[in-house]
C-alpha atoms as a PDB file:
ATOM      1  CA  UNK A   1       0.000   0.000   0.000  1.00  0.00           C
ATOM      2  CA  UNK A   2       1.412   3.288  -1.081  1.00  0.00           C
ATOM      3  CA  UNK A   3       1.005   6.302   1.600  1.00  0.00           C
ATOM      4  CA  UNK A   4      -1.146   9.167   0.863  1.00  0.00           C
ATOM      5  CA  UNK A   5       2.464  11.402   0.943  1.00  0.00           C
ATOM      6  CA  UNK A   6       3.830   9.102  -1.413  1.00  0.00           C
ATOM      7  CA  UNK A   7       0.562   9.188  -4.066  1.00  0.00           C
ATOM      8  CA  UNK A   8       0.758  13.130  -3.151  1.00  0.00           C
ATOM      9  CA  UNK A   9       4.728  13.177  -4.463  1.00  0.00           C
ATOM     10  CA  UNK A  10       4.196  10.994  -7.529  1.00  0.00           C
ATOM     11  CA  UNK A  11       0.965  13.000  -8.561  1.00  0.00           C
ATOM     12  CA  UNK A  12       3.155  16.093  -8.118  1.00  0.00           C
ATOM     13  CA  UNK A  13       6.170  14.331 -10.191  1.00  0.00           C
ATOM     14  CA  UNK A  14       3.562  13.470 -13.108  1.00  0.00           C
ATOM     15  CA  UNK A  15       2.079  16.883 -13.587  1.00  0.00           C
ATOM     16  CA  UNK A  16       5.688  18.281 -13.933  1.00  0.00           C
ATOM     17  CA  UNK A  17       6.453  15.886 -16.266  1.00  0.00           C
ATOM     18  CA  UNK A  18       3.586  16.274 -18.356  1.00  0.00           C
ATOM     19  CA  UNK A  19       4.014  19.942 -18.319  1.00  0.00           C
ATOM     20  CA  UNK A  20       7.129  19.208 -20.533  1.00  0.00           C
ATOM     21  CA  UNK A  21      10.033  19.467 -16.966  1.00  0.00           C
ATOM     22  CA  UNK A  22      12.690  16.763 -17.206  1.00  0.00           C
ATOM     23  CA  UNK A  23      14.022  14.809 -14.754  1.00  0.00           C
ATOM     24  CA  UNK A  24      16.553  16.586 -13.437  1.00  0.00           C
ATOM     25  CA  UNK A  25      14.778  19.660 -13.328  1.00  0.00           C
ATOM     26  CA  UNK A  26      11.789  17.568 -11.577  1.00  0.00           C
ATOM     27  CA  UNK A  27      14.566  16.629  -8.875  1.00  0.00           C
ATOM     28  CA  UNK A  28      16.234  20.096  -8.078  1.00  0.00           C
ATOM     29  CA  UNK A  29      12.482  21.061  -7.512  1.00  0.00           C
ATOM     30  CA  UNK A  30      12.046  18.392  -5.270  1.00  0.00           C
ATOM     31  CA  UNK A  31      15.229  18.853  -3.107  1.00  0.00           C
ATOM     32  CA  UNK A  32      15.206  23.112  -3.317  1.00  0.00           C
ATOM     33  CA  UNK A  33      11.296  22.720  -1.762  1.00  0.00           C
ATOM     34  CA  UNK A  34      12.582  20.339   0.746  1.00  0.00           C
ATOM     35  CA  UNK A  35      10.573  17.329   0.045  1.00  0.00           C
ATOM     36  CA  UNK A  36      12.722  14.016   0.556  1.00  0.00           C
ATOM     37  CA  UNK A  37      12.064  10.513  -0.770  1.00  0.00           C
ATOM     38  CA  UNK A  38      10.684   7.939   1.696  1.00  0.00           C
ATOM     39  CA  UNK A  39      14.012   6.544   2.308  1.00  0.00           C
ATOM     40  CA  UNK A  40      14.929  10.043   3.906  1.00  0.00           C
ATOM     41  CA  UNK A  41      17.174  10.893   0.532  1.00  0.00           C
ATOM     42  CA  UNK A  42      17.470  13.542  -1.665  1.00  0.00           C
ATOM     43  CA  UNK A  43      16.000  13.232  -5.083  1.00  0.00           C
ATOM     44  CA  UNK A  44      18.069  12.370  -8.003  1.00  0.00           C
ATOM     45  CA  UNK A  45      16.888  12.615 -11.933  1.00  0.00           C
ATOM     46  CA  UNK A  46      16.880   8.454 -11.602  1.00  0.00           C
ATOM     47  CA  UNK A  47      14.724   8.557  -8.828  1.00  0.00           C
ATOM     48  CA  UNK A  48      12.533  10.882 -10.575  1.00  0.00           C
ATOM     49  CA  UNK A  49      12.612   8.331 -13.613  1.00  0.00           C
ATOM     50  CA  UNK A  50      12.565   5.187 -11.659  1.00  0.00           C
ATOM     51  CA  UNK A  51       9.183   6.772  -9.287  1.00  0.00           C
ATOM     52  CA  UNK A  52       7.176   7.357 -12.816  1.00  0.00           C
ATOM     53  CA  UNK A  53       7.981   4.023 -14.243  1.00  0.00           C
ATOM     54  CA  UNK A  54       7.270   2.327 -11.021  1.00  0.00           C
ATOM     55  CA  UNK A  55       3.360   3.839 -10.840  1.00  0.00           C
ATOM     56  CA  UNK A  56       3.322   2.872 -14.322  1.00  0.00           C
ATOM     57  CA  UNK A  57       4.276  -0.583 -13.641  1.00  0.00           C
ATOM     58  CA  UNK A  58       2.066  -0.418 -10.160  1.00  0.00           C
ATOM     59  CA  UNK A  59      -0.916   0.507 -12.465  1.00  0.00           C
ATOM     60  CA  UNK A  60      -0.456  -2.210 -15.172  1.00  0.00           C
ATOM     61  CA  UNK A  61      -0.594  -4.851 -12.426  1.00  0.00           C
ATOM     62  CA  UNK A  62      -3.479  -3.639 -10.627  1.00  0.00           C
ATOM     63  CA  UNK A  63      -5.814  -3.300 -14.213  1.00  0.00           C
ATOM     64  CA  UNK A  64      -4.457  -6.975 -14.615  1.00  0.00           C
ATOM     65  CA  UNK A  65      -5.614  -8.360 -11.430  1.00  0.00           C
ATOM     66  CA  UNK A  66      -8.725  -6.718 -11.750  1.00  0.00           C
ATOM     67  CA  UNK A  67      -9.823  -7.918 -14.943  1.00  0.00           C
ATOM     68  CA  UNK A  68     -11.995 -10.526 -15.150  1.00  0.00           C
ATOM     69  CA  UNK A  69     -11.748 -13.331 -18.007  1.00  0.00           C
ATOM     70  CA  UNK A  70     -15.185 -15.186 -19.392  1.00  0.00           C
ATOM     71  CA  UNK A  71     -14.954 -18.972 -18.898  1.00  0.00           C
ATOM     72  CA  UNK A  72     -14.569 -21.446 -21.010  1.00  0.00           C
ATOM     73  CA  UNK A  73     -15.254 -25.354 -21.079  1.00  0.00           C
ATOM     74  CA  UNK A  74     -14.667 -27.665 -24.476  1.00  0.00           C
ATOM     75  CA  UNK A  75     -15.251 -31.134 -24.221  1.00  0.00           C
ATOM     76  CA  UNK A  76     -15.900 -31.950 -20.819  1.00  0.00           C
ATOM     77  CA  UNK A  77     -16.800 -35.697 -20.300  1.00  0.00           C
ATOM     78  CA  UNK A  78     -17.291 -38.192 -17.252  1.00  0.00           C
ATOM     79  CA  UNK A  79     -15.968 -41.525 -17.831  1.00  0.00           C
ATOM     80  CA  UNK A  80     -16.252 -44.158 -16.094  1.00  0.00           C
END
């Protein structure tokens, strides 16, 4: 389970990166405003990278888990 700081950073991360900032702009942001990564850490521009690929990933699994598949049976049979 990801903390609501941690969905506020990323959110924060993803509009800056939308808006057209790169990483390493993303990351002096982060470390000038004082915000820290949840290991205590400054931010780097592969932090920034690896945090946006991660949610990406996070998200991919979650739409898989929650899909649901029809069911299928062919040729069932009962011997004896």
């Amino acid at each position: 389970q990801l903390t609501k700081r941690q969905i506020a950073i990323h959110k924060l991360i993803q509009f800056m990166h939308r808006d057209g900032m790169g990483y390493r702009k993303i990351s002096d942001f982060l470390n000038r405003s004082g915000i820290k990564t949840h290991t205590k850490k400054p931010w780097s521009n592969s932090k920034v990278h690896s945090n946006l690929k991660r949610m990406q990933e996070r998200d991919r699994r979650i739409a898989l888990r929650n899909r649901t598949y029809q069911s299928k049976v062919l040729e069932f049979r009962i011997r004896e």
